[in-house]
Protein backbone atom coordinates (compact mmCIF):
# COMPACT_ATOMS: atom_id res chain seq x y z
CA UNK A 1 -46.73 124.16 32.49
CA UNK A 2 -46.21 120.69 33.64
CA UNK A 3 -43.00 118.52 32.27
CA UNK A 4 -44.37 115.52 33.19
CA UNK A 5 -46.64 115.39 30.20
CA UNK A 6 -46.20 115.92 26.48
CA UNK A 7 -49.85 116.62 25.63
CA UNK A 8 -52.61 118.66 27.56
CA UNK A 9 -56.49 118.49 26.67
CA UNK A 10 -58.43 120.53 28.98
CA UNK A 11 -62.16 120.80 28.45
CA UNK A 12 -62.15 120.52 24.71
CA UNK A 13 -65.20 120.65 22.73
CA UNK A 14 -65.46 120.39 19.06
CA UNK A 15 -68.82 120.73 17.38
CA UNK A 16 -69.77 120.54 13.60
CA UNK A 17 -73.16 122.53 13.29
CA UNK A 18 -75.11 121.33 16.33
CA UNK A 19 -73.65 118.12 16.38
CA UNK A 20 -70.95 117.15 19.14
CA UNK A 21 -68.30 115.11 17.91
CA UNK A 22 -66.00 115.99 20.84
CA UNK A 23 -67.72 116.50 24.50
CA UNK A 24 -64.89 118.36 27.12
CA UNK A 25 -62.53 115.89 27.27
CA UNK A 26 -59.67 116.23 29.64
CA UNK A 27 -56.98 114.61 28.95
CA UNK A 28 -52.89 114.46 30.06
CA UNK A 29 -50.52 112.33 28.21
CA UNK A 30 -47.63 111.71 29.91
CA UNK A 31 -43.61 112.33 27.96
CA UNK A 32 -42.15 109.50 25.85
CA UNK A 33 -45.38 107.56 26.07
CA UNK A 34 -47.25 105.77 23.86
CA UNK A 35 -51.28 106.14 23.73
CA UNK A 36 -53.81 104.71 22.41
CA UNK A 37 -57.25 106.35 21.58
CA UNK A 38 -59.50 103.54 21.14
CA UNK A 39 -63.76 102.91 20.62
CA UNK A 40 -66.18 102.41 18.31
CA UNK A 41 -66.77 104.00 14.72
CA UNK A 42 -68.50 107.81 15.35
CA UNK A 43 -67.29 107.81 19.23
CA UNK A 44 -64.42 111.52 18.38
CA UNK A 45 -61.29 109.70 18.90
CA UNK A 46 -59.79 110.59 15.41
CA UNK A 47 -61.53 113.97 15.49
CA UNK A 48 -59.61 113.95 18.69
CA UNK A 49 -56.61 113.27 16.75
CA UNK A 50 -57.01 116.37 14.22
CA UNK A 51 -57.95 119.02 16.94
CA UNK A 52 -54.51 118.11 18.67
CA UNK A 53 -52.62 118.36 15.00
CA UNK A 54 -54.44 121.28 14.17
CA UNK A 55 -56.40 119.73 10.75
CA UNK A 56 -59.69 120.84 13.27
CA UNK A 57 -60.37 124.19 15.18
CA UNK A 58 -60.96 123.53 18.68
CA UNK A 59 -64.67 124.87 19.11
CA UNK A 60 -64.01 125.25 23.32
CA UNK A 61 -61.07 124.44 25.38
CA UNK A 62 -57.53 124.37 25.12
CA UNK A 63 -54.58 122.04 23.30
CA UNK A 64 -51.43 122.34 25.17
CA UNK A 65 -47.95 120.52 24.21
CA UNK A 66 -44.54 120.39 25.67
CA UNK A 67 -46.77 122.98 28.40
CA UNK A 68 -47.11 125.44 25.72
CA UNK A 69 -50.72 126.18 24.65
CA UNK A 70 -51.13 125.47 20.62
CA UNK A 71 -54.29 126.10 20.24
CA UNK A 72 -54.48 128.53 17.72
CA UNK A 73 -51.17 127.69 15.92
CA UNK A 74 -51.23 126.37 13.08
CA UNK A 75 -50.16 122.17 12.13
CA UNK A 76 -46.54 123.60 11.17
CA UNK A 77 -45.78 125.17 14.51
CA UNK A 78 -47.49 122.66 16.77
CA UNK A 79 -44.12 120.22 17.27
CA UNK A 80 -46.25 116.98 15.56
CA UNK A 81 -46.00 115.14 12.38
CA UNK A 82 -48.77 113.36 11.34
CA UNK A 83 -49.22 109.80 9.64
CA UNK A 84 -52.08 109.38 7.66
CA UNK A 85 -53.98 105.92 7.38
CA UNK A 86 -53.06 106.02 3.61
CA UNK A 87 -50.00 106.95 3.86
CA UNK A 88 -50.41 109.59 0.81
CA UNK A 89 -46.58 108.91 -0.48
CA UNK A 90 -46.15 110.84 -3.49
CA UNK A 91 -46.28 108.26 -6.34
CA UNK A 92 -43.68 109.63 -9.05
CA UNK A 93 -41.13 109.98 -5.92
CA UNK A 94 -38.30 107.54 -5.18
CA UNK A 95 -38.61 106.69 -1.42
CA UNK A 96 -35.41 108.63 -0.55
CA UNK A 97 -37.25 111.90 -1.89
CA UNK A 98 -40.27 110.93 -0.29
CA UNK A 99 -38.83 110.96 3.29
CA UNK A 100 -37.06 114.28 2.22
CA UNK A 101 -39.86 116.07 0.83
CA UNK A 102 -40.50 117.93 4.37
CA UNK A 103 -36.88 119.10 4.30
CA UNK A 104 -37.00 120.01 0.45
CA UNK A 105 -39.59 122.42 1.69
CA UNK A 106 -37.44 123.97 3.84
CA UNK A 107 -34.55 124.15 1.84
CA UNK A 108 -32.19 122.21 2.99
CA UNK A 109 -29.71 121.01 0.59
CA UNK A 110 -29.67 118.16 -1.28
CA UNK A 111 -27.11 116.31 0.14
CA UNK A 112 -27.78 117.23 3.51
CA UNK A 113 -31.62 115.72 3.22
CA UNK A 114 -30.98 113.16 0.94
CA UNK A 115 -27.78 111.70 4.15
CA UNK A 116 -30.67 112.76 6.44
CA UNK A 117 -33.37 110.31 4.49
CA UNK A 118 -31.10 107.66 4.39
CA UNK A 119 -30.43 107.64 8.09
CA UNK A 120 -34.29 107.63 8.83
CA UNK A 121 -34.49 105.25 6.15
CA UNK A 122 -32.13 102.68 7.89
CA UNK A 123 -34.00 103.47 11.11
CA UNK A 124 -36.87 101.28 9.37
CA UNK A 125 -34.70 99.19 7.97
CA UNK A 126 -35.59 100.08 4.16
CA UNK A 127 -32.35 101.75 3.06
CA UNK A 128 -31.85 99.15 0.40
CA UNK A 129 -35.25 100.71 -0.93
CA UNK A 130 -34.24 103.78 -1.07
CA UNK A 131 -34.48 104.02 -4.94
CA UNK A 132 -37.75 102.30 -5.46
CA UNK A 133 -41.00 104.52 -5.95
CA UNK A 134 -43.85 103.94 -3.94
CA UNK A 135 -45.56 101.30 -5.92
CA UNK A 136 -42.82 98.45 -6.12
CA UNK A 137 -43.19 98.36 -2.20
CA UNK A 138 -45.73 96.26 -0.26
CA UNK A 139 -47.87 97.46 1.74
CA UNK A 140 -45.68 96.99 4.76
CA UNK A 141 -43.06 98.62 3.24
CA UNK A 142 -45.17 101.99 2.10
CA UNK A 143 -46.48 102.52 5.67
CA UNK A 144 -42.66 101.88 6.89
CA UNK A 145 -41.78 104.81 4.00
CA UNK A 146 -44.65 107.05 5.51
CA UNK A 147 -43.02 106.50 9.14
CA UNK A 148 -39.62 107.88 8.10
CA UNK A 149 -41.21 110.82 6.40
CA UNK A 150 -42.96 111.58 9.62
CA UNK A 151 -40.20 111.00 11.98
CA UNK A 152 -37.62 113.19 9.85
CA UNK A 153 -39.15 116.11 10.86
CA UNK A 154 -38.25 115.30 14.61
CA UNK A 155 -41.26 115.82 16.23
CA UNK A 156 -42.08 116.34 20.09
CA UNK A 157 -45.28 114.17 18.98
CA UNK A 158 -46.41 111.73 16.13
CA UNK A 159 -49.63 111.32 15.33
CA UNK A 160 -51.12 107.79 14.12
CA UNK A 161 -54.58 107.66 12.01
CA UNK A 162 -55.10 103.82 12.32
CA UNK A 163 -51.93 103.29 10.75
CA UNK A 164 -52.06 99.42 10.60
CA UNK A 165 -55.69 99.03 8.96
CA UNK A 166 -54.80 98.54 5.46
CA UNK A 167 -52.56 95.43 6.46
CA UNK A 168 -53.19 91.48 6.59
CA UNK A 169 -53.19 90.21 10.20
CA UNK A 170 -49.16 88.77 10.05
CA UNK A 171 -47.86 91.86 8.65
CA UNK A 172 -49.71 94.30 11.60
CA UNK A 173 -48.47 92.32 13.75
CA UNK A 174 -45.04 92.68 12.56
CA UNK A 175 -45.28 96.72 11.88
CA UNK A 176 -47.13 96.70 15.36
CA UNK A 177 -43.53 95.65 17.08
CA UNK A 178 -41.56 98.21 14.73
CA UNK A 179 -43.87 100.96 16.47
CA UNK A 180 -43.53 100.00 19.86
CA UNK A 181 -39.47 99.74 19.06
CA UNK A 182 -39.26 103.22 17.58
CA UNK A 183 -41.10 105.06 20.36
CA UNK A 184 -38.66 103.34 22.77
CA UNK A 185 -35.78 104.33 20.89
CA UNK A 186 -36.78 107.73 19.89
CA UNK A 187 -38.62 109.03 23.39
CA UNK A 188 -41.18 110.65 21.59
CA UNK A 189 -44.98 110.28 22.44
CA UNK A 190 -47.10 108.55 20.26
CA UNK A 191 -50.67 109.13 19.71
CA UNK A 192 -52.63 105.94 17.88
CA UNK A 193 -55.75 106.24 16.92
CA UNK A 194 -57.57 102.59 16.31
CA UNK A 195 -60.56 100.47 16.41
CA UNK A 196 -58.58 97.45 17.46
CA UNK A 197 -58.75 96.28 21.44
CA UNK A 198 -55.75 93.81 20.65
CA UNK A 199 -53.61 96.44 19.08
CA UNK A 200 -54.11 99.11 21.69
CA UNK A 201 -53.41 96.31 24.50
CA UNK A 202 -50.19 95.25 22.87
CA UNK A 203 -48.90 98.98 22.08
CA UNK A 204 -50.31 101.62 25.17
CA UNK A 205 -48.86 102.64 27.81
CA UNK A 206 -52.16 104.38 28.20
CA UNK A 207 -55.15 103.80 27.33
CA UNK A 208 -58.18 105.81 26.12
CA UNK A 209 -61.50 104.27 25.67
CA UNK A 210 -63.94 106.62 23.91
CA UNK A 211 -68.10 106.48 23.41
CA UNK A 212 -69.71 109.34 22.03
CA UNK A 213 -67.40 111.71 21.85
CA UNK A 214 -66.32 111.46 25.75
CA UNK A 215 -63.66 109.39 27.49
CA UNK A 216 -65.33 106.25 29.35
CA UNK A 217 -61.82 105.09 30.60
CA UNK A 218 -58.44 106.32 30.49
CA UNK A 219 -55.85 104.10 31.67
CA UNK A 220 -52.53 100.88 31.23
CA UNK A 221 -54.01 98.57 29.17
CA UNK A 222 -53.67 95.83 32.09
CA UNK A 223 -56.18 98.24 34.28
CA UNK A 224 -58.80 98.90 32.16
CA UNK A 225 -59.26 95.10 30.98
CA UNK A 226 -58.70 93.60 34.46
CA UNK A 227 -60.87 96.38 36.10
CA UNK A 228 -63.48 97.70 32.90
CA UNK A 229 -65.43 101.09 34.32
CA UNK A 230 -68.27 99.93 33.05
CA UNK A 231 -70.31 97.84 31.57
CA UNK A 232 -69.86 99.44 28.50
CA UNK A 233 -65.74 98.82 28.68
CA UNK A 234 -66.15 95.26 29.49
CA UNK A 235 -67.82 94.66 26.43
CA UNK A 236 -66.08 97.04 24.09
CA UNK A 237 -62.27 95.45 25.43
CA UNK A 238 -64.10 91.78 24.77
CA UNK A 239 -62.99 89.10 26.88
CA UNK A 240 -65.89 89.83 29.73
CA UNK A 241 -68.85 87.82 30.72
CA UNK A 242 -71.18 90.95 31.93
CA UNK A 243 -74.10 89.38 33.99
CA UNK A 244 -77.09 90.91 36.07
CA UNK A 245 -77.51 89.64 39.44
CA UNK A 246 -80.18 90.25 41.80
CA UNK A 247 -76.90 92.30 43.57
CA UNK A 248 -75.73 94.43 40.21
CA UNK A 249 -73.62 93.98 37.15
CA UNK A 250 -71.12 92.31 37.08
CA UNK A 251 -68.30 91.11 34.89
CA UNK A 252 -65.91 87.74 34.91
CA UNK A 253 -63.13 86.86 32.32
CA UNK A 254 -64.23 84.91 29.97
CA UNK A 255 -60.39 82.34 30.66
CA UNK A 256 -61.75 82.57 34.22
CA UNK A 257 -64.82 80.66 33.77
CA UNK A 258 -65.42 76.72 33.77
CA UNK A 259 -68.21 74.50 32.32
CA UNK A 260 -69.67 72.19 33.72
CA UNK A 261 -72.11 69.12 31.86
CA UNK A 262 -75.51 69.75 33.29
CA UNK A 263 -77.46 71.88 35.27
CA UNK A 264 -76.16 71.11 38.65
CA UNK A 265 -74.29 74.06 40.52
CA UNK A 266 -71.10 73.54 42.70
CA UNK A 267 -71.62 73.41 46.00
CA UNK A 268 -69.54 76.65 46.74
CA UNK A 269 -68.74 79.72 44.51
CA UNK A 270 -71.09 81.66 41.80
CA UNK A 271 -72.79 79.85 38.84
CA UNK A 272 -75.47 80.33 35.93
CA UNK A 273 -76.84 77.56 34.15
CA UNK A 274 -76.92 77.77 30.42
CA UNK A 275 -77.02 76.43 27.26
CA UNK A 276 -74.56 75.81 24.32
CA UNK A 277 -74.47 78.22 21.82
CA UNK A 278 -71.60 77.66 19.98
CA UNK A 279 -67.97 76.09 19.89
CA UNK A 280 -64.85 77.67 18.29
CA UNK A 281 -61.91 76.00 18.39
CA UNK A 282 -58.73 78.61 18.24
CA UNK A 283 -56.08 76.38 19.10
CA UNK A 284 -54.41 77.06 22.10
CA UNK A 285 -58.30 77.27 24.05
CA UNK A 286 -61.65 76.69 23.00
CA UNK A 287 -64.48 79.49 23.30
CA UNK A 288 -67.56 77.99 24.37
CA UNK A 289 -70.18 80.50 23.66
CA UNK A 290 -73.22 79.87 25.86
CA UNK A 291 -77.10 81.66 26.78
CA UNK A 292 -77.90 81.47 30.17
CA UNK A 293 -80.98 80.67 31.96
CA UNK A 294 -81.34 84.23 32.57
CA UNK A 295 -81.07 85.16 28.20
CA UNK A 296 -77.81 86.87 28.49
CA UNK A 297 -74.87 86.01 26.00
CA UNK A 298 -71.22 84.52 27.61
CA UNK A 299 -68.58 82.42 26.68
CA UNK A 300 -66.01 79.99 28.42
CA UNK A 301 -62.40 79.78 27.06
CA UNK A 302 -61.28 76.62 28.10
CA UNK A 303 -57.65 75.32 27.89
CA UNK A 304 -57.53 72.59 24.65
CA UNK A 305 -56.74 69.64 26.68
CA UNK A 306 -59.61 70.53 29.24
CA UNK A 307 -61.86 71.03 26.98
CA UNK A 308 -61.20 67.53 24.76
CA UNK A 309 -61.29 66.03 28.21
CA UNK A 310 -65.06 66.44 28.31
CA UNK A 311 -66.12 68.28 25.33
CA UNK A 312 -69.43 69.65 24.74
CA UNK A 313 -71.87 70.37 21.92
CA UNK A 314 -74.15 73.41 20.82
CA UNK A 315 -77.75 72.71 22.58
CA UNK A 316 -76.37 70.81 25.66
CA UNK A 317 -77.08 72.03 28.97
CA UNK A 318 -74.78 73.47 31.05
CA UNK A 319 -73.35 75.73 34.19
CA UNK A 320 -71.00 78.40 33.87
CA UNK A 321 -68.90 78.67 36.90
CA UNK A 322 -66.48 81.19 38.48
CA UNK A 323 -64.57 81.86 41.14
CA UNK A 324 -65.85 84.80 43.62
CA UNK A 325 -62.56 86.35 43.47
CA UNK A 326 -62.54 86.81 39.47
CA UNK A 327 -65.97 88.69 40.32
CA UNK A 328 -65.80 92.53 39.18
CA UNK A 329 -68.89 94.33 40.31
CA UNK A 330 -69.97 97.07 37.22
CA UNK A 331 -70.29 101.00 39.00
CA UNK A 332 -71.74 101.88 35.56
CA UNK A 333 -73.87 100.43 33.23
């Protein structure tokens, strides 16, 4: 038993027939954090998810939380709540019931869960809602509703199914803040489960970077995308140039690379010359998309004012230019 940490995965497999969905991960989640599980579609990180609720049987391996090993309790004695990416809020419920149900179930009074669902109510700041069923709320306000109903139950550990999918871009944003703010205030772990590279970045504390049912690279979000394991990471976080060079891969932030008009290197420092691709203006910078000499693809994003100052044009020639220090040689591919 180690305090330090709120969840334990050691060497868990899960398998469906003879397909691996989960490959021994090891993994150690430190108390009152927040973490992210994060890759591409099919890579186990919301199987992941399920084995350490319980919704999955762990095929090898062992789930521990709060030190104690859960791995063949059942959901209801495992100290989590989970959230569901559709939030499954009982339709002919007011939102006060809703975020009482759980209670209901254990028979707790109704005055006592109903004051109870009011104060978890107002800890989302929907308790002027508190009478209106499920579908007079937006969709902001439903996955707020789902929150509560999760969080009443006090758990050591809440659970997030890409809980911020369903949403337009202004309104994750603004739920994405109310997330971060509740884990703060409540000290409990969170575990997120998303496809999203911004939303893990703005939310983790740690984290987890997932490809086939293994972790590639576990760690603050500000380690992994300044130093990516791999290849593979670079690409997957975005924001990487990843070149060969007759020495190795390597990657280079994209905001750390320059253009320059022609084909004519700098006298010191790394370059590739390349072509134009594309331009996409996104306000604050522009991302100059460009195919080097060599065939691979890389971008440039260029401060607005630099760019304007000598703007270029899909099919002109260029060099893409860096700085030796911004260089981060690839161990993997």
């Amino acid at each position: 038993m180690d305090p330090r940490f709120d969840v334990e995965l050691v060497s868990v497999t899960k398998r469906f027939g003879t397909s691996v969905a989960v490959d021994e991960v090891s993994l150690r989640i430190p108390r009152a954090s927040y973490c992210c599980l994060l890759g591409p579609s099919g890579c186990g990180k919301t199987t992941t998810l399920r084995l350490i609720a319980g919704h999955e049987a762990v095929t090898e391996g062992d789930v521990l939380i709060g030190g104690a090993n859960v791995t063949m309790l059942p959901p209801v004695r495992r100290g989590t709540a989970m959230m569901f990416q559709s939030y499954a809020l009982f339709p002919h419920l007011n939102c006060l019931d809703n975020v009482a149900f759980s209670l209901k179930m254990r028979g707790v009074a109704k005055a006592e869960r109903h004051r109870q669902a009011r104060d978890f109510l107002a800890l989302v700041h929907l308790e002027a809602y508190a009478l209106r069923l499920p579908s007079q709320l937006s969709g902001g306000q439903q996955q707020r509703v789902a929150l509560a109903r999760a969080l009443i139950t006090k758990p050591r550990v809440l659970l997030l199914d890409e809980p911020l999918s369903a949403l337009d871009p202004f309104l994750r944003g603004k739920v994405r803040e109310e997330l971060k703010r509740l884990q703060r205030e409540l000290r409990i772990t969170f575990i997120h489960v998303t496809h999203s590279q911004d939303e893990a970045m703005a939310l983790a504390d740690l984290m987890v970077v997932m490809d086939h049912g293994r972790i590639r690279q576990a760690g603050a979000p500000r380690e992994v995308f300044e130093r990516p394991a791999s290849a593979f990471i670079a690409r997957f976080i975005g924001g990487h140039n990843v070149l060969a060079t007759p020495s190795g891969v390597i990657a280079i932030r994209a905001d750390r690379c320059q253009l320059a008009s022609g084909t004519n290197g700098p006298r010191h420092g790394p370059y590739v010359g390349c072509r134009i691709a594309a331009v996409e203006y996104q306000g604050t910078a522009v991302r100059v998309a460009v195919t080097t000499d060599a065939g691979d693809e890389a971008a440039a994003l260029i401060p607005d004012a630099t760019f304007y100052r000598a703007p270029v044009a899909p099919g002109d020639a260029a060099t893409l230019l860096w700085s030796d220090l911004d260089t981060h040689k690839l161990t993997e591919a």
